[in-house]
C-alpha atoms as a PDB file:
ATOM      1  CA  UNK A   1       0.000   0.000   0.000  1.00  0.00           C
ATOM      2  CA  UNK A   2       1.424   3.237  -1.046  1.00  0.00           C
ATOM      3  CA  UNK A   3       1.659   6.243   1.481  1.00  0.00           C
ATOM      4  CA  UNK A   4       1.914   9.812   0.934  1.00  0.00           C
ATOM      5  CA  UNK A   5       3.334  12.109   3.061  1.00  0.00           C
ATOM      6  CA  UNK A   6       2.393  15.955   3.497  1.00  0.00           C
ATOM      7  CA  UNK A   7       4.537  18.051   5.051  1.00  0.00           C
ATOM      8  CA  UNK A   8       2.788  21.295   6.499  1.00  0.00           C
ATOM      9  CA  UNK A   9       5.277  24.199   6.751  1.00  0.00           C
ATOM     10  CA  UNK A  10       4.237  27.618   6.182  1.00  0.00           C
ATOM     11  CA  UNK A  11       0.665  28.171   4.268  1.00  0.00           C
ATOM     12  CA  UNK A  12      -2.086  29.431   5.688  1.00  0.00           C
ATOM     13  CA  UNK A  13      -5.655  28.534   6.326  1.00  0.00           C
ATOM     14  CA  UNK A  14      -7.205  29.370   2.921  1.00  0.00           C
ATOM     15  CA  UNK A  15      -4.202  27.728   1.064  1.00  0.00           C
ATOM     16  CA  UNK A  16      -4.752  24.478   3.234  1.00  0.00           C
ATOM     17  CA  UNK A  17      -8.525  24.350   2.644  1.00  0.00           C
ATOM     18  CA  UNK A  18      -8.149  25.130  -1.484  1.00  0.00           C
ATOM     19  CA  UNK A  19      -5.577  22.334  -1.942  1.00  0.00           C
ATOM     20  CA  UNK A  20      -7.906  19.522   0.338  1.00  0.00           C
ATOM     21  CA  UNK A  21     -10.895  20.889  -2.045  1.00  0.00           C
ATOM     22  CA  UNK A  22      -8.959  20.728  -5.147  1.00  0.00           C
ATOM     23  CA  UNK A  23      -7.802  17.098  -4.184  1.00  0.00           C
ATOM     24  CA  UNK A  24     -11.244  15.908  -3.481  1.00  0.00           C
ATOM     25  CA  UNK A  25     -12.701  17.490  -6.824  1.00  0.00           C
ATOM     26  CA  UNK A  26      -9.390  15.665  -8.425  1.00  0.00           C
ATOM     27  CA  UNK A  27     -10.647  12.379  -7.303  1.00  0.00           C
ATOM     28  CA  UNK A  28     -14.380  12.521  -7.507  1.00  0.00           C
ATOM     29  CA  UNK A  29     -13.399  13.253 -11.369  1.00  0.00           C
ATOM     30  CA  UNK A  30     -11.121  10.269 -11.371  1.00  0.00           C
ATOM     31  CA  UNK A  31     -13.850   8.554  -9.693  1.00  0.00           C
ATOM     32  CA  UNK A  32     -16.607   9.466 -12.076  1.00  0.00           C
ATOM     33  CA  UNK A  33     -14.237   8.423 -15.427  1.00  0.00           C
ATOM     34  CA  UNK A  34     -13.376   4.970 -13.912  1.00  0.00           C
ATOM     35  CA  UNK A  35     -17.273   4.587 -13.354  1.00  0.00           C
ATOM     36  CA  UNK A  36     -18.051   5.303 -16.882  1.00  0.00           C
ATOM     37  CA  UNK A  37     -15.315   2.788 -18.076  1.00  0.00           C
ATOM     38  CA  UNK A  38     -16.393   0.190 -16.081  1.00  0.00           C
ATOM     39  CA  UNK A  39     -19.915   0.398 -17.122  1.00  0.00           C
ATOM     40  CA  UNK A  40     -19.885  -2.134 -19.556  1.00  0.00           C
ATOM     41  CA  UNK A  41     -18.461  -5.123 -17.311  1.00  0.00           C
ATOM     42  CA  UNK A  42     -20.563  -7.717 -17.636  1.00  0.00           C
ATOM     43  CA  UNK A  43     -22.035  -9.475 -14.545  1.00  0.00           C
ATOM     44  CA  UNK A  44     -23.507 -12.584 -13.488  1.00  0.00           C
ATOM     45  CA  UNK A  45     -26.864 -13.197 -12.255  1.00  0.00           C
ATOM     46  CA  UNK A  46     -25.723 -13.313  -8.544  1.00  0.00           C
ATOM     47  CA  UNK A  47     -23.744 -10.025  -9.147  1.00  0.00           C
ATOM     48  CA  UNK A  48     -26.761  -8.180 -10.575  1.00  0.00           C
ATOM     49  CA  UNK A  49     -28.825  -9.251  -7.782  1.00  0.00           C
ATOM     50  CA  UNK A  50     -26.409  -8.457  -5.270  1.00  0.00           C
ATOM     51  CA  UNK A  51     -25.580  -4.777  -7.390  1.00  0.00           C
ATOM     52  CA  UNK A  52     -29.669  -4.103  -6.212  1.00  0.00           C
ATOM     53  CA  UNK A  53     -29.631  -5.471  -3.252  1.00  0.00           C
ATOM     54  CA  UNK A  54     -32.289  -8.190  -4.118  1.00  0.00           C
ATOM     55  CA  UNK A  55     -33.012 -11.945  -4.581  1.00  0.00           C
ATOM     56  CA  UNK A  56     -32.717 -13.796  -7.829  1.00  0.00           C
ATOM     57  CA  UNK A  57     -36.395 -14.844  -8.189  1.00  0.00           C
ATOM     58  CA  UNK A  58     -36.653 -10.944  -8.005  1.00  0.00           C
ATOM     59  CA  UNK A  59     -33.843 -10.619 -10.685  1.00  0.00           C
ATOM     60  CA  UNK A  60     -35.361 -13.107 -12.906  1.00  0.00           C
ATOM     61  CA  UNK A  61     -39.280 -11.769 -12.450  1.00  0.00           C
ATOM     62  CA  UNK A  62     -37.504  -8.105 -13.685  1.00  0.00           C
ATOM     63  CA  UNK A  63     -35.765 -10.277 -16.574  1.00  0.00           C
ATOM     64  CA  UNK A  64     -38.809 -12.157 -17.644  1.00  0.00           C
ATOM     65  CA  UNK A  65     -40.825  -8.731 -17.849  1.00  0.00           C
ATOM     66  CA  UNK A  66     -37.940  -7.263 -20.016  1.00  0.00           C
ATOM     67  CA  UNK A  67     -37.600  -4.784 -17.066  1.00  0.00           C
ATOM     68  CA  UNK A  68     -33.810  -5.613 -17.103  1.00  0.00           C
ATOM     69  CA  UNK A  69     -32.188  -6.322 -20.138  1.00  0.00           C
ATOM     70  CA  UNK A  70     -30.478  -9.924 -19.999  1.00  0.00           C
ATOM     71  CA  UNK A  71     -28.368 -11.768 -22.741  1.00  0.00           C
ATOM     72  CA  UNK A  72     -27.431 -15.585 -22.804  1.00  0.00           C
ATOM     73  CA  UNK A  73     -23.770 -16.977 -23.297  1.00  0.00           C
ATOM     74  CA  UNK A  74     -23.851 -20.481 -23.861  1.00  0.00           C
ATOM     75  CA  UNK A  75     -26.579 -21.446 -20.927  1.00  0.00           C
ATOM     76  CA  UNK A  76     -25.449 -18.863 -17.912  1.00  0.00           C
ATOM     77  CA  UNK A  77     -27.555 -15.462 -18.082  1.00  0.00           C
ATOM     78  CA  UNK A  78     -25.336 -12.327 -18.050  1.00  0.00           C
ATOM     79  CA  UNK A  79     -26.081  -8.573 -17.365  1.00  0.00           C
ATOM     80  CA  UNK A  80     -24.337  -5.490 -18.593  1.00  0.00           C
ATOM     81  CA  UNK A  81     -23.659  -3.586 -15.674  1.00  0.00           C
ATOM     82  CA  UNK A  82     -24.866  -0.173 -17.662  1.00  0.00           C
ATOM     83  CA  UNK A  83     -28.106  -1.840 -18.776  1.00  0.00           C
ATOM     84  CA  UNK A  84     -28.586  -3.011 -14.763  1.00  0.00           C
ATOM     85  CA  UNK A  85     -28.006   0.800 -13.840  1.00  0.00           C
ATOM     86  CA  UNK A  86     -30.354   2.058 -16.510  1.00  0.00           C
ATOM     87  CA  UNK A  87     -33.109   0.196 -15.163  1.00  0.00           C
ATOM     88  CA  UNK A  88     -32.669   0.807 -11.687  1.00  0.00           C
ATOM     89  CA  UNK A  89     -32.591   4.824 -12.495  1.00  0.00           C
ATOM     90  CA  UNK A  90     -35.836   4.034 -14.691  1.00  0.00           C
ATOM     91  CA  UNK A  91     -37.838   2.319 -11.921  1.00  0.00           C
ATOM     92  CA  UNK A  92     -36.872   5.343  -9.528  1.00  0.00           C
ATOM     93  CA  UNK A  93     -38.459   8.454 -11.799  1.00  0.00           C
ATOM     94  CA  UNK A  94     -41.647   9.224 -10.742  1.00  0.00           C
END
């Protein structure tokens, strides 16, 4: 595990509290680019059910009602992780 090490000589208060705010901005963006790239990992059925926190005969009732978009390789049932997140902001519009 890597460490960094800040050393805190002479800056003041405003200094301090621009470069902790620029960090955090720095990382949410890093954060929100790795999210986008990692949209299209594809996931298993107990992966999508555990993604939404619920069961697998609730998975497969939102498959079978093309709620949730689902694709077959050979006989397992995949999810794209994108199409998973699609649905679940769908369901949540009112």
């Amino acid at each position: 595990m890597k460490t960094n090490l800040i050393q805190i000589e002479t800056t003041n208060a405003d200094d301090f509290k621009n470069e902790i705010i620029n960090g955090v901005i720095t990382a949410l963006k890093h954060f929100e680019e790795h999210s986008k790239n990692n949209s299209e990992i594809i996931l298993s059925r107990e992966e999508a059910a555990k993604l939404l926190s619920i069961s697998l005969v609730t998975l497969w009732d939102l498959t079978r009602k093309d709620k949730i978009p689902a694709f077959r390789i050979g006989n397992k049932v995949r999810y794209k992780k994108s199409d998973v997140l699609n649905a679940l902001t769908q369901k949540n519009q009112f």
